[in-house]
N, C-alpha and C. Protein backbone atom coordinates (compact mmCIF):
# COMPACT_ATOMS: atom_id res chain seq x y z
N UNK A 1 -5.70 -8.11 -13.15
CA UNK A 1 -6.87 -8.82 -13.63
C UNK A 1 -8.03 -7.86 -13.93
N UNK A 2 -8.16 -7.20 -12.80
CA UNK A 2 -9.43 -5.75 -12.99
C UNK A 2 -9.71 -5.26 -14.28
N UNK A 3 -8.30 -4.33 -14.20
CA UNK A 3 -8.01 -3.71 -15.87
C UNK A 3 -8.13 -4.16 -17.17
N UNK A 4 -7.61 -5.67 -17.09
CA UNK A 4 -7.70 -6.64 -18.36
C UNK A 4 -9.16 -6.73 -18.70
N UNK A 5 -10.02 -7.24 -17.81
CA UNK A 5 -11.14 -7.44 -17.53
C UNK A 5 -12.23 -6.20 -17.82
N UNK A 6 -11.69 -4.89 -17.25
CA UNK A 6 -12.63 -3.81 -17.60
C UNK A 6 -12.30 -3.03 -19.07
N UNK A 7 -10.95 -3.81 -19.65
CA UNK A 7 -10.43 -3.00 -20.70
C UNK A 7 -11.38 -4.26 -21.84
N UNK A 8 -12.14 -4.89 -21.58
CA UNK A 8 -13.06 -5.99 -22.66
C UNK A 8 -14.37 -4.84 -23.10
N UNK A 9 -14.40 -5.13 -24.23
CA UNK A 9 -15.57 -4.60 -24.99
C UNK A 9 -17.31 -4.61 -23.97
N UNK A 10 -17.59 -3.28 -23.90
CA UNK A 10 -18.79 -3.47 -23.70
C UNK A 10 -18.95 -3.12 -21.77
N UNK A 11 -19.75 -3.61 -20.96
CA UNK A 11 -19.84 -3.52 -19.48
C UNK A 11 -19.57 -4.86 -19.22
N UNK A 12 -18.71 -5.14 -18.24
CA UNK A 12 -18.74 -6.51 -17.71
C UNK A 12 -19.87 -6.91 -16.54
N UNK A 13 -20.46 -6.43 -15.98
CA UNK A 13 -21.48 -6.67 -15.33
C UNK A 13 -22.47 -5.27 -15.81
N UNK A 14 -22.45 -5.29 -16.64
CA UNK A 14 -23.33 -4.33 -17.45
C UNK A 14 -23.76 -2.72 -17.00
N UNK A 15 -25.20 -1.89 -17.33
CA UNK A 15 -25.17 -0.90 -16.80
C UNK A 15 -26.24 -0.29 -15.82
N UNK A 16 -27.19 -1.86 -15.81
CA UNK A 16 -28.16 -1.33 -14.48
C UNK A 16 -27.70 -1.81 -13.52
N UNK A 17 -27.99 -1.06 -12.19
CA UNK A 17 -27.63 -1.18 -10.83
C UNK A 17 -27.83 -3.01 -10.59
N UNK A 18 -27.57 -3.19 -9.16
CA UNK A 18 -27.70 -4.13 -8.90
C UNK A 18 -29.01 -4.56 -8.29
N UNK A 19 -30.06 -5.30 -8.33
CA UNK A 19 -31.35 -5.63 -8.02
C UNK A 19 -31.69 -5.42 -6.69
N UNK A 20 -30.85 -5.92 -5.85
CA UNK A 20 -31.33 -5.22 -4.43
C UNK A 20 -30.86 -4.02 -4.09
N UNK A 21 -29.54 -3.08 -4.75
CA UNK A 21 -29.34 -2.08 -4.38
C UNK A 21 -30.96 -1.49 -4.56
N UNK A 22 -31.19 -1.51 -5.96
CA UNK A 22 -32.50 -0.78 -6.56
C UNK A 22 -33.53 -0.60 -5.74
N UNK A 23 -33.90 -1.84 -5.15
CA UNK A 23 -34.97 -2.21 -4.41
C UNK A 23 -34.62 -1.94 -2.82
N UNK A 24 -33.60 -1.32 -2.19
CA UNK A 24 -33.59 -1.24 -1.05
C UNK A 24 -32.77 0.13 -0.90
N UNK A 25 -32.39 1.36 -1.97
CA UNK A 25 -31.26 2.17 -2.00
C UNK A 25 -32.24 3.40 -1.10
N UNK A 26 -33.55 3.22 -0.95
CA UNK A 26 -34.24 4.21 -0.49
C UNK A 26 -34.07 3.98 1.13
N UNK A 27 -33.35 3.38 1.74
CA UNK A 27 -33.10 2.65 3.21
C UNK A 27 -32.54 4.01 3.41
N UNK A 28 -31.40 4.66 2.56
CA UNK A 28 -30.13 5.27 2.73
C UNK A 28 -30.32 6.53 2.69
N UNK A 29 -30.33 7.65 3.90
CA UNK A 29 -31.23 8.71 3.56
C UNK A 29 -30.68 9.43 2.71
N UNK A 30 -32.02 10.21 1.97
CA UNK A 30 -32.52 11.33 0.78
C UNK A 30 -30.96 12.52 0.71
N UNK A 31 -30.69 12.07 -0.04
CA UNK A 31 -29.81 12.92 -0.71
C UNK A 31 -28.15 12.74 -0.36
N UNK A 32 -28.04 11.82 0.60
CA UNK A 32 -26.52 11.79 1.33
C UNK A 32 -25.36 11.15 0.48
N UNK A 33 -24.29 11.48 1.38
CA UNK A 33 -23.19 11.23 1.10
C UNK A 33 -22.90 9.63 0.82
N UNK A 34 -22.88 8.74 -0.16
CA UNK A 34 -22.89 7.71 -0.25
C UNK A 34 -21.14 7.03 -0.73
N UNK A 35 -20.93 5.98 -0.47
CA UNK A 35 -19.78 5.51 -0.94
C UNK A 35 -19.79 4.23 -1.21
N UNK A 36 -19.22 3.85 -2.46
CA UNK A 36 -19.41 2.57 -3.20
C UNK A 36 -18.30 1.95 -3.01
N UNK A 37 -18.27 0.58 -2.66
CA UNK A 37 -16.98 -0.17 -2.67
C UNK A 37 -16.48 -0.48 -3.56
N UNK A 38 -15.60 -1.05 -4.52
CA UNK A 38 -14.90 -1.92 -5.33
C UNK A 38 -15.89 -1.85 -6.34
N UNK A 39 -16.02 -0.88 -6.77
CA UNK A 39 -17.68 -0.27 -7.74
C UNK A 39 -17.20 -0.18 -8.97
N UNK A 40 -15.69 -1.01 -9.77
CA UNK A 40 -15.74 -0.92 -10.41
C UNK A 40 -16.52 -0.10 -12.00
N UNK A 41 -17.03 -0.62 -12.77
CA UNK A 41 -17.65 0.66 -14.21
C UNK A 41 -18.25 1.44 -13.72
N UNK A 42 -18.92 1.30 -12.27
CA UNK A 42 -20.29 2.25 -12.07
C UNK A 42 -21.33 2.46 -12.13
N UNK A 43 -21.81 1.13 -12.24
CA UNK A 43 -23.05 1.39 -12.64
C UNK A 43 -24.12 1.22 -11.44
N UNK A 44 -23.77 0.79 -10.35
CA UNK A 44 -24.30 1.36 -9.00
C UNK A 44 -24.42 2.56 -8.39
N UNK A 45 -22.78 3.71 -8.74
CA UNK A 45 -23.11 4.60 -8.11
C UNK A 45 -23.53 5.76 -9.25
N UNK A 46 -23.48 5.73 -10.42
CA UNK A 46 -24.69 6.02 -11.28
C UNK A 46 -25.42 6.25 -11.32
N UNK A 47 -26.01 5.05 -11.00
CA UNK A 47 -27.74 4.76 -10.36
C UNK A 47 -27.93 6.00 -9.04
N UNK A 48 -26.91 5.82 -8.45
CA UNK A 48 -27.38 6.32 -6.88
C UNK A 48 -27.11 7.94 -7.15
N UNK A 49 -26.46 7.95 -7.89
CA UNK A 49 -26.19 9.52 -8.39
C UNK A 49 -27.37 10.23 -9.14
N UNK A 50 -27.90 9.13 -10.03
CA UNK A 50 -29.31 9.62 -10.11
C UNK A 50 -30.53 9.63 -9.56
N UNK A 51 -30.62 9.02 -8.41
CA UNK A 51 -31.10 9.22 -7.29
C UNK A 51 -31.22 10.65 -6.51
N UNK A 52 -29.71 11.44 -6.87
CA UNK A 52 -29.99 12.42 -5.97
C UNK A 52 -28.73 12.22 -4.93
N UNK A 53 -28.43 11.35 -4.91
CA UNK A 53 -27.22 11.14 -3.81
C UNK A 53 -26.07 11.76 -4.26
N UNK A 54 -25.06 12.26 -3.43
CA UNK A 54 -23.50 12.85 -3.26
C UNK A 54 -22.58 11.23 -3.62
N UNK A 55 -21.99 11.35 -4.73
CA UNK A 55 -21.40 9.64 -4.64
C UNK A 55 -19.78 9.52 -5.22
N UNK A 56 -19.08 8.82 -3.89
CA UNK A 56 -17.57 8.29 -4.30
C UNK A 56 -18.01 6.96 -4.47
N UNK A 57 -17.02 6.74 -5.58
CA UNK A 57 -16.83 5.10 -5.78
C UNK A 57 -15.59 5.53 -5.60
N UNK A 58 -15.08 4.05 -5.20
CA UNK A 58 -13.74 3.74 -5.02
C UNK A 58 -13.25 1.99 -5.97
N UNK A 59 -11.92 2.25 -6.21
CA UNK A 59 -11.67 1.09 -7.11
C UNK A 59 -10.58 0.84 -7.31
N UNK A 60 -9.87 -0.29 -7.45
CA UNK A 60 -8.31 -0.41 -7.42
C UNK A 60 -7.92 0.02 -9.17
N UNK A 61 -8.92 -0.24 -9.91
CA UNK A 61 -9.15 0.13 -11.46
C UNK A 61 -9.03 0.98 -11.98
N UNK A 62 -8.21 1.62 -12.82
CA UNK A 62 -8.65 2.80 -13.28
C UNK A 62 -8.95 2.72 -14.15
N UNK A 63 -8.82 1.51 -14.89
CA UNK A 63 -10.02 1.53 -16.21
C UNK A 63 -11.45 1.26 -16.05
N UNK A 64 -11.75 0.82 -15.27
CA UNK A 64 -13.09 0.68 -14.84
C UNK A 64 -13.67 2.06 -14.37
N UNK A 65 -12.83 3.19 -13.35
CA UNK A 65 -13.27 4.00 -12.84
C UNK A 65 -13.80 5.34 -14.46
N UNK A 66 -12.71 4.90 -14.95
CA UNK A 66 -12.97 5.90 -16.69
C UNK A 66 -13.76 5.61 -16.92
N UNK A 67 -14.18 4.35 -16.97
CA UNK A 67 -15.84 4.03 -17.78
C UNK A 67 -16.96 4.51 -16.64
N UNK A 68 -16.59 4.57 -15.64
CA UNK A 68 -17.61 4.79 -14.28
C UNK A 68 -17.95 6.33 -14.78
N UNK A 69 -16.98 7.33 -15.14
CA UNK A 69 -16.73 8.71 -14.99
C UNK A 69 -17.83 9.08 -16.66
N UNK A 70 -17.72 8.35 -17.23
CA UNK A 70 -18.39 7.90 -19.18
C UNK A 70 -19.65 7.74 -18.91
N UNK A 71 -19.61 6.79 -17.81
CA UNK A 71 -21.66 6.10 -17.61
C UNK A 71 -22.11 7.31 -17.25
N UNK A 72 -21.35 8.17 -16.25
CA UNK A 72 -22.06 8.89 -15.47
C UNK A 72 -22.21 10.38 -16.33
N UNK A 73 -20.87 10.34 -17.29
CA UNK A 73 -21.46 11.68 -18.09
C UNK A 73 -22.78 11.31 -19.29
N UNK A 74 -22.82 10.43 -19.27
CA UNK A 74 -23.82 9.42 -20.16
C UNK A 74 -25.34 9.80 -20.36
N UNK A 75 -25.66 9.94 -18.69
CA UNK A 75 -26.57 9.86 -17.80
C UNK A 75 -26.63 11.59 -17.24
N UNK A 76 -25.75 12.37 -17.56
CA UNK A 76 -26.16 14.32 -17.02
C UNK A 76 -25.89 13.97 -15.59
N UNK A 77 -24.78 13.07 -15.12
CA UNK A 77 -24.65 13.14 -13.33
C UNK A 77 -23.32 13.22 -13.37
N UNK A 78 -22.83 13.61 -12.34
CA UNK A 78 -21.44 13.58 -11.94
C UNK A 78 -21.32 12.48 -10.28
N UNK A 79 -19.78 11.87 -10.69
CA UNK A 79 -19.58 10.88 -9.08
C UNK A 79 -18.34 11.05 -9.31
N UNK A 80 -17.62 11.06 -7.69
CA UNK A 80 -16.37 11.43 -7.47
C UNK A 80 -15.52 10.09 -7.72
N UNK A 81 -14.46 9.56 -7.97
CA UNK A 81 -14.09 8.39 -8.43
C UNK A 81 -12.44 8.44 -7.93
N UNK A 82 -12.45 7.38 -6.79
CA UNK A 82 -10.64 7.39 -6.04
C UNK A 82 -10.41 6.04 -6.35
N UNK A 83 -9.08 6.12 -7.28
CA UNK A 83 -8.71 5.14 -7.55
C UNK A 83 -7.68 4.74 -6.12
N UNK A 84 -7.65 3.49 -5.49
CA UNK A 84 -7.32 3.26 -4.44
C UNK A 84 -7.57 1.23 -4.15
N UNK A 85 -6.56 0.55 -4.02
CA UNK A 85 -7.11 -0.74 -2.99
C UNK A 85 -7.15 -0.18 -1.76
N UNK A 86 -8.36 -1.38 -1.90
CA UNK A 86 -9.10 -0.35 0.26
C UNK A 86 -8.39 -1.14 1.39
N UNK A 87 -7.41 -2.01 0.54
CA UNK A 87 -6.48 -2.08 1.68
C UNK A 87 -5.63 -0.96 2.49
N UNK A 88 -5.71 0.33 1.23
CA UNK A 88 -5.48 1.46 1.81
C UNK A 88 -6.19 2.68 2.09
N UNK A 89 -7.69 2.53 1.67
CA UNK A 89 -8.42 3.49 1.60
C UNK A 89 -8.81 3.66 3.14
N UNK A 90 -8.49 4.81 3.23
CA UNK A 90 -9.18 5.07 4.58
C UNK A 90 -10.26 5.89 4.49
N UNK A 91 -11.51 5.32 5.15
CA UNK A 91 -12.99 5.57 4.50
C UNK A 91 -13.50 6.68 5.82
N UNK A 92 -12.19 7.04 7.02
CA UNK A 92 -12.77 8.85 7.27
C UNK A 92 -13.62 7.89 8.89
N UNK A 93 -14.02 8.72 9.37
CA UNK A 93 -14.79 8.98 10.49
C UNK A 93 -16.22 9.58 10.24
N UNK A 94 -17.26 8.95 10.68
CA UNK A 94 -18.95 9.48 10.77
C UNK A 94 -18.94 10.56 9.48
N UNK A 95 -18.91 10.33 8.15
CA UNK A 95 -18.71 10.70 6.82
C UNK A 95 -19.82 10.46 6.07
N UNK A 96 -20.52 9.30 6.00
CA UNK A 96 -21.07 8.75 5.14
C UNK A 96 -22.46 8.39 5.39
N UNK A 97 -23.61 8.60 5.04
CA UNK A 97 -25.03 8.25 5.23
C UNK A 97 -25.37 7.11 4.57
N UNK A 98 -24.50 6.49 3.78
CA UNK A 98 -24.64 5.36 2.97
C UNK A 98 -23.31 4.20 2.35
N UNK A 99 -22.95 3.35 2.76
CA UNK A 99 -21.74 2.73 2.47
C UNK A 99 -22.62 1.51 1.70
N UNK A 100 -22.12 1.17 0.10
CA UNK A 100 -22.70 0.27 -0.52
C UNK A 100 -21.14 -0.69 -1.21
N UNK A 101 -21.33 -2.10 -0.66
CA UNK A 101 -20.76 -3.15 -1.02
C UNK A 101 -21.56 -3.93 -2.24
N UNK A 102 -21.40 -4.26 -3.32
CA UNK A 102 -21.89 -5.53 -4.47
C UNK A 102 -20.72 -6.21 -4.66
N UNK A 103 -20.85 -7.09 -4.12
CA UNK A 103 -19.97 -8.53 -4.99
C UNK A 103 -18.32 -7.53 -4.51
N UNK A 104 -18.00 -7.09 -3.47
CA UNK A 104 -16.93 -6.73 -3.07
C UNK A 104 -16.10 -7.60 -2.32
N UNK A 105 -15.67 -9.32 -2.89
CA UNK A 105 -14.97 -10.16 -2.20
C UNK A 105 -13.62 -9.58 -1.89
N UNK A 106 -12.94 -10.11 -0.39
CA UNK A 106 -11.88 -9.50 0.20
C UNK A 106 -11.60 -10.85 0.74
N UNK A 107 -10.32 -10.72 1.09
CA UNK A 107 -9.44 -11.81 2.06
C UNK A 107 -10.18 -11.82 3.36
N UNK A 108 -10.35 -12.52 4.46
CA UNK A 108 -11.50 -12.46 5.73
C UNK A 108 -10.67 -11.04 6.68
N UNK A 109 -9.50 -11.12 6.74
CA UNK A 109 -8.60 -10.42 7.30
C UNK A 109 -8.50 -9.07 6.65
N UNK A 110 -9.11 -8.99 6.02
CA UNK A 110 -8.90 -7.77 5.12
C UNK A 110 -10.53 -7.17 5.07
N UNK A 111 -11.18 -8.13 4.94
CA UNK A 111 -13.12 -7.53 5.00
C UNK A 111 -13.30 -7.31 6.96
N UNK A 112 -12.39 -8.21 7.59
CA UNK A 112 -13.12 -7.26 8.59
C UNK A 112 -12.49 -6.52 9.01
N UNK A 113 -10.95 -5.86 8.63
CA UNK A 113 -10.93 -4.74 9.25
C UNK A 113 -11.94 -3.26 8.46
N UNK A 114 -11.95 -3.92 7.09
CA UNK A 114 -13.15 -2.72 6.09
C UNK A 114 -14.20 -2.82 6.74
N UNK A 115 -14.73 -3.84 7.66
CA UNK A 115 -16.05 -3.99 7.67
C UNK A 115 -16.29 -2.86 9.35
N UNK A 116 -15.29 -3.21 9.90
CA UNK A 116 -15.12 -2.25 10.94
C UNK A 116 -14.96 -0.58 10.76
N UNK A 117 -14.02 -0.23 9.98
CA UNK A 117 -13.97 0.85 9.40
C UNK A 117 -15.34 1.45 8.85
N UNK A 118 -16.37 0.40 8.20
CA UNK A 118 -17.41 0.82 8.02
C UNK A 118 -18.36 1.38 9.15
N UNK A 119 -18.66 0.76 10.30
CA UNK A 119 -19.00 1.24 11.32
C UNK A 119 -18.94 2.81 11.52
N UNK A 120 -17.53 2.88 12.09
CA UNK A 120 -16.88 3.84 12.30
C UNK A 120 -17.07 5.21 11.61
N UNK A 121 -17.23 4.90 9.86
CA UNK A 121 -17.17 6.05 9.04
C UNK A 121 -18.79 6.08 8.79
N UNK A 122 -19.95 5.66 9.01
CA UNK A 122 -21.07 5.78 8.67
C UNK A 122 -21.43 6.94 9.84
N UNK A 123 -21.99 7.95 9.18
CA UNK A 123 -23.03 9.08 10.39
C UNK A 123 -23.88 8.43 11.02
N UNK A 124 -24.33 8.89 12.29
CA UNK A 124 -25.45 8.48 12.90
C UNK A 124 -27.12 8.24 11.81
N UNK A 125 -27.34 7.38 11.69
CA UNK A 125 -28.30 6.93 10.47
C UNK A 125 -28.06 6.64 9.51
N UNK A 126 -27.11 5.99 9.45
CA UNK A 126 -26.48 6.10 8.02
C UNK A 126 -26.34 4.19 7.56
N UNK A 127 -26.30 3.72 6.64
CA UNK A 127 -26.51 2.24 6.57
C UNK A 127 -25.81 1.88 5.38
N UNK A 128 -25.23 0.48 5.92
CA UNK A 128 -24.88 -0.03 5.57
C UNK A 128 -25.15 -1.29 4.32
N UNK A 129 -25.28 -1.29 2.68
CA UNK A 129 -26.05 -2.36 2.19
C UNK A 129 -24.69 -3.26 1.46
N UNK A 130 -24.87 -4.16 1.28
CA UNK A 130 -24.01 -5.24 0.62
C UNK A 130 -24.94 -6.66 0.22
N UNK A 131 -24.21 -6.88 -0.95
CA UNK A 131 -24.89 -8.56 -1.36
C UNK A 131 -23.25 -8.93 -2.05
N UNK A 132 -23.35 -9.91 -1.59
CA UNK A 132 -22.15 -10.84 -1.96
C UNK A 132 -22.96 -12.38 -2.01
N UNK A 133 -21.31 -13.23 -3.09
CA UNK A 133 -21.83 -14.24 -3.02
C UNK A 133 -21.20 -14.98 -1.64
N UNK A 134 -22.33 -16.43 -1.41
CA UNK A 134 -22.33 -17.11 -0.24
C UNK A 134 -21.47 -18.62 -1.08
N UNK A 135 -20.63 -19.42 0.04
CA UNK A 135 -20.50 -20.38 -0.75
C UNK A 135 -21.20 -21.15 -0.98
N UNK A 136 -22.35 -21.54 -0.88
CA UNK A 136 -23.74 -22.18 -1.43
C UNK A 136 -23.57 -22.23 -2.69
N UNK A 137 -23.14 -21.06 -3.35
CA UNK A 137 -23.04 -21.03 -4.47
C UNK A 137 -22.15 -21.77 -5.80
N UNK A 138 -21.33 -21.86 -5.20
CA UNK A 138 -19.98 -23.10 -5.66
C UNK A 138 -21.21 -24.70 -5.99
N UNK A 139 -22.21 -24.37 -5.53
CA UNK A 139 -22.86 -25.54 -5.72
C UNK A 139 -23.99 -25.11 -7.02
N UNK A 140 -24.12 -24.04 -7.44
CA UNK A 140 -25.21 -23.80 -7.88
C UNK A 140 -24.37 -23.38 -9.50
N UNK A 141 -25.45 -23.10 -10.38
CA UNK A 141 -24.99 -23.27 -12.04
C UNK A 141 -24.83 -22.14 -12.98
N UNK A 142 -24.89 -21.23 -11.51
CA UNK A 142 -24.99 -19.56 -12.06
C UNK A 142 -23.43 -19.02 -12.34
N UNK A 143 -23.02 -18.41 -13.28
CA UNK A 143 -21.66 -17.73 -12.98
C UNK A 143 -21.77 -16.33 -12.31
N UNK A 144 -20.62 -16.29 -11.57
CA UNK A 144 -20.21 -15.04 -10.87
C UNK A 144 -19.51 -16.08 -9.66
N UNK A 145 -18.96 -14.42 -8.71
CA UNK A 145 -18.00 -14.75 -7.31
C UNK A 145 -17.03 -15.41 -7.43
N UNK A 146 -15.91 -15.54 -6.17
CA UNK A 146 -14.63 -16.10 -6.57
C UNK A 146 -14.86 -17.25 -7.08
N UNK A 147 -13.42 -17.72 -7.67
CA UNK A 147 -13.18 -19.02 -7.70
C UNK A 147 -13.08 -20.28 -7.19
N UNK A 148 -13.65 -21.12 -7.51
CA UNK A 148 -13.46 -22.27 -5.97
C UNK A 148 -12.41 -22.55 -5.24
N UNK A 149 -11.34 -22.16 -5.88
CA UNK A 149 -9.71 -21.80 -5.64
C UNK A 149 -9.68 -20.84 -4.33
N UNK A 150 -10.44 -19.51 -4.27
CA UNK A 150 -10.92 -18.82 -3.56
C UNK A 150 -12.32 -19.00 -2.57
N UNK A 151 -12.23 -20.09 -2.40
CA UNK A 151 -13.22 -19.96 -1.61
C UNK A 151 -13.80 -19.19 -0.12
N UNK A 152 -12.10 -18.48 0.35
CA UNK A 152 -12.34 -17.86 1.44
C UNK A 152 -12.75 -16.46 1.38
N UNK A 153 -12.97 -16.05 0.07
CA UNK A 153 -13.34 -14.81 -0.09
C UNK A 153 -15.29 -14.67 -0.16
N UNK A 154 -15.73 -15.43 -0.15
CA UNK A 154 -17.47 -15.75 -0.30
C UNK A 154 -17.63 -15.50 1.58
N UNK A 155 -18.56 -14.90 1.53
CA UNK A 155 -19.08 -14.38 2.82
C UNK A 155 -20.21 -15.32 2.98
N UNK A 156 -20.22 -15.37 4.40
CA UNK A 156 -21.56 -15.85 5.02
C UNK A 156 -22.69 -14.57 5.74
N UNK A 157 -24.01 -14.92 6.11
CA UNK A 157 -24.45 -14.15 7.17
C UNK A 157 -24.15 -14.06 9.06
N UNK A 158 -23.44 -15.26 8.95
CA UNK A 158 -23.55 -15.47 10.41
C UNK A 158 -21.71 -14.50 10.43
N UNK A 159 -20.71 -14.33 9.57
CA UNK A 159 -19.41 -13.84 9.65
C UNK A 159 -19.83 -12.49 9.36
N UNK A 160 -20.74 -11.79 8.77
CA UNK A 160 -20.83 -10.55 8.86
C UNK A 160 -21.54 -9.85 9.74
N UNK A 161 -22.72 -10.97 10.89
CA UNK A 161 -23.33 -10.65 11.60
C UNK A 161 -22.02 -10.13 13.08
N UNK A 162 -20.91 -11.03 13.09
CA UNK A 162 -19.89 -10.86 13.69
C UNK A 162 -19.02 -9.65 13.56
N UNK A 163 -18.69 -9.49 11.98
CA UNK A 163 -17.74 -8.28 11.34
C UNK A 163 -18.82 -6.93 11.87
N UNK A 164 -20.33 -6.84 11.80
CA UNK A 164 -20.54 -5.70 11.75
C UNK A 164 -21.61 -5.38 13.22
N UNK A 165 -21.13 -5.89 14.10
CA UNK A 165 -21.51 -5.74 15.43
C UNK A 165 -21.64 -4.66 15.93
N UNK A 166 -23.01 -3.99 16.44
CA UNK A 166 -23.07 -2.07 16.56
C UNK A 166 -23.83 -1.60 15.23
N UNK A 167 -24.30 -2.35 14.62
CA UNK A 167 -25.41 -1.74 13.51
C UNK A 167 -26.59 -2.64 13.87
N UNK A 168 -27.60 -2.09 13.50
CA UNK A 168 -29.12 -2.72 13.78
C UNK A 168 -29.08 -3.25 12.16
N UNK A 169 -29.71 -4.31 12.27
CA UNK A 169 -29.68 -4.75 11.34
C UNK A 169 -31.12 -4.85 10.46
N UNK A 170 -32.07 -4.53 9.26
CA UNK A 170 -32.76 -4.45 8.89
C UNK A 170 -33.16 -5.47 7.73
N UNK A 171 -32.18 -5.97 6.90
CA UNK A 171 -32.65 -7.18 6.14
C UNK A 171 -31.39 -7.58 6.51
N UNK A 172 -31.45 -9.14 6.87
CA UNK A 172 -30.56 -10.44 6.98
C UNK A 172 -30.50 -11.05 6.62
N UNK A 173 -30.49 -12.00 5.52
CA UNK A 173 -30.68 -13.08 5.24
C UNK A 173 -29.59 -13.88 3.83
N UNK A 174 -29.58 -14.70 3.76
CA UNK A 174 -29.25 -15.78 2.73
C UNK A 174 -30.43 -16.25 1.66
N UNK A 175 -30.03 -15.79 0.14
CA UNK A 175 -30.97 -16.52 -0.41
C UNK A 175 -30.74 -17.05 -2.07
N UNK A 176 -31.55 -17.91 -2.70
CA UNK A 176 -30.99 -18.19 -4.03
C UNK A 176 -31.96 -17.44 -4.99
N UNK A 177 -30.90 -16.91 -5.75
CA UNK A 177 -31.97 -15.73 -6.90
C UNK A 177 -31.63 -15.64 -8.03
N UNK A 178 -32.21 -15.30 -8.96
CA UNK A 178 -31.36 -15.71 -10.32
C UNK A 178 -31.02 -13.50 -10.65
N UNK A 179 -29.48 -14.18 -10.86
CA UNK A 179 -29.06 -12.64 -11.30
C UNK A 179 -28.60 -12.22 -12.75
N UNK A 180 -29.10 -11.59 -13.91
CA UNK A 180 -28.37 -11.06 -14.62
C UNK A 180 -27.76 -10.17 -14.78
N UNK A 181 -26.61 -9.84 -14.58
CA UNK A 181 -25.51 -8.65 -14.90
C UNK A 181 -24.55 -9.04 -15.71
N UNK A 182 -24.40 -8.62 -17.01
CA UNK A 182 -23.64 -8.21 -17.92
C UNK A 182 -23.46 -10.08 -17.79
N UNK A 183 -22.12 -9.85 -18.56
CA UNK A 183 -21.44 -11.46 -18.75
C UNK A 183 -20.92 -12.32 -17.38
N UNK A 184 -20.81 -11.61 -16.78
CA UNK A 184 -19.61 -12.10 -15.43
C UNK A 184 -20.78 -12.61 -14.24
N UNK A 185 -22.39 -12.08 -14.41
CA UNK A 185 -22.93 -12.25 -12.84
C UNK A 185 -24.29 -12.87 -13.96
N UNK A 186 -24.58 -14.35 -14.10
CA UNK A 186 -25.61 -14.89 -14.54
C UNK A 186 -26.04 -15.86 -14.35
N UNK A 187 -27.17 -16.43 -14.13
CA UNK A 187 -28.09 -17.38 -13.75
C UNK A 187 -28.30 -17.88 -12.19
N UNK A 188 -28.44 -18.64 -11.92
CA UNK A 188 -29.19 -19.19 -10.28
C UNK A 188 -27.62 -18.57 -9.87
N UNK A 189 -27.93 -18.24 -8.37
CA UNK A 189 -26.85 -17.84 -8.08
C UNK A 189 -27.36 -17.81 -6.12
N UNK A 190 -26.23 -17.85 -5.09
CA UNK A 190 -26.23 -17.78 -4.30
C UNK A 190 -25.82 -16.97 -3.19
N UNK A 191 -26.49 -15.55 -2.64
CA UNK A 191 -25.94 -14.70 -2.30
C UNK A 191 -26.53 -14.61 -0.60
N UNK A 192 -25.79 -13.66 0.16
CA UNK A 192 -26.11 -12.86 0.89
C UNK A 192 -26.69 -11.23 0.91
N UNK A 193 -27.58 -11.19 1.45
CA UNK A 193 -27.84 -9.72 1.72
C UNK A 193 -28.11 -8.68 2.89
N UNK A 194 -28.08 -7.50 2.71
CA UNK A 194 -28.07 -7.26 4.20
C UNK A 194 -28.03 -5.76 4.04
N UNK A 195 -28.98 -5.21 4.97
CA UNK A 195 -29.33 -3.92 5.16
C UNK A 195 -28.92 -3.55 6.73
N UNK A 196 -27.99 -2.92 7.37
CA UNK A 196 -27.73 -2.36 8.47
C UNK A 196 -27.47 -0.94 9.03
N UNK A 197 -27.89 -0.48 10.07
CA UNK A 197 -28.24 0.58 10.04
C UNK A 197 -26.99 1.40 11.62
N UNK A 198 -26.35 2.35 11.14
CA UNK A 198 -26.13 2.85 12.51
C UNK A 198 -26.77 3.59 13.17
N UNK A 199 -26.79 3.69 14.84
CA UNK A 199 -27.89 4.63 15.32
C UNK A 199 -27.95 5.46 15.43
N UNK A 200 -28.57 6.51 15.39
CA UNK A 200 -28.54 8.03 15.39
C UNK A 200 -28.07 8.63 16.79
């Protein structure tokens, strides 16, 4: 589906970052090792690459990751790019000053053993950001997130407050916001967000 999907004309969720990465990527300290989840084209760790940050994306895609590798020569940056499902990626031990999730839906059984692994592989200070959609959203008129078919893949706050137990947590919350990204992520829409931090 990925490939079909990233092999369509143009960006499918286009080429600026995501609105709260933007607005909250300075959480993640100055210059570190960052790693993007399911970061498909790239245009998050792009962003974060021009920031100044050290950046793997990871992606089951490799057509998406080519266009990731395109944005970023686009832009005078370079990002490391492992094509991989993180059902097998193993994301390392105290590695990372920055682990960034967007719209990275997983099976529940499958996000929390990633979500644990995240723990684990973040350095002392190092944080954790993600926005996904909530199922609130199945109610609302925006497109994006799984299918209602899928509904077990939409995260809550109170299941990740569980999955990521041992991080301080800095923004929490549930909220409705209107998102544009490319064709696939538009209008009212219903997400989670969340800034967490490991301790030094």
């Amino acid at each position: 589906m990925w490939d079909q999907r990233y092999n369509e004309e143009g960006f499918a969720y286009g080429t600026a970052p995501n609105d709260f990465l933007k607005s909250e990527y300075t959480r993640i300290p100055v210059g570190g090792k960052v790693l993007c989840l399911a970061e498909g084209e790239g245009r998050n760790a792009v962003f974060l690459a021009r920031q100044g940050y050290e950046v793997t994306a990871v992606d089951l895609s490799p057509v998406g990751l080519e266009k990731a590798r395109n944005l970023a020569k686009e832009h005078g940056v370079e990002i490391t790019t492992v094509v991989s499902d993180l059902a097998h990626y193993d994301l390392g031990r105290e590695v990372w000053d920055g682990i960034v999730s967007i719209a990275a839906h997983l099976p529940p059984g499958l996000r929390q053993k990633l979500h644990a692994q995240v723990i684990d592989s973040l350095k002392g200070g190092g944080v954790f950001l993600l926005e996904a959609y909530t199922p609130q959203h199945l109610e609302m008129d925006g497109a994006g997130g799984p299918p209602p078919s899928q509904r077990e893949l939409f995260m809550s706050l109170d299941e990740l407050r569980n999955e990521l137990d041992g991080l301080s947590f800095e923004i929490a919350e549930e909220v409705v916001r209107h998102i544009s990204e490319g064709r696939y992520h538009q209008g009212e829409s219903a997400v989670v967000q969340l800034v967490a931090r490991k301790s030094a």
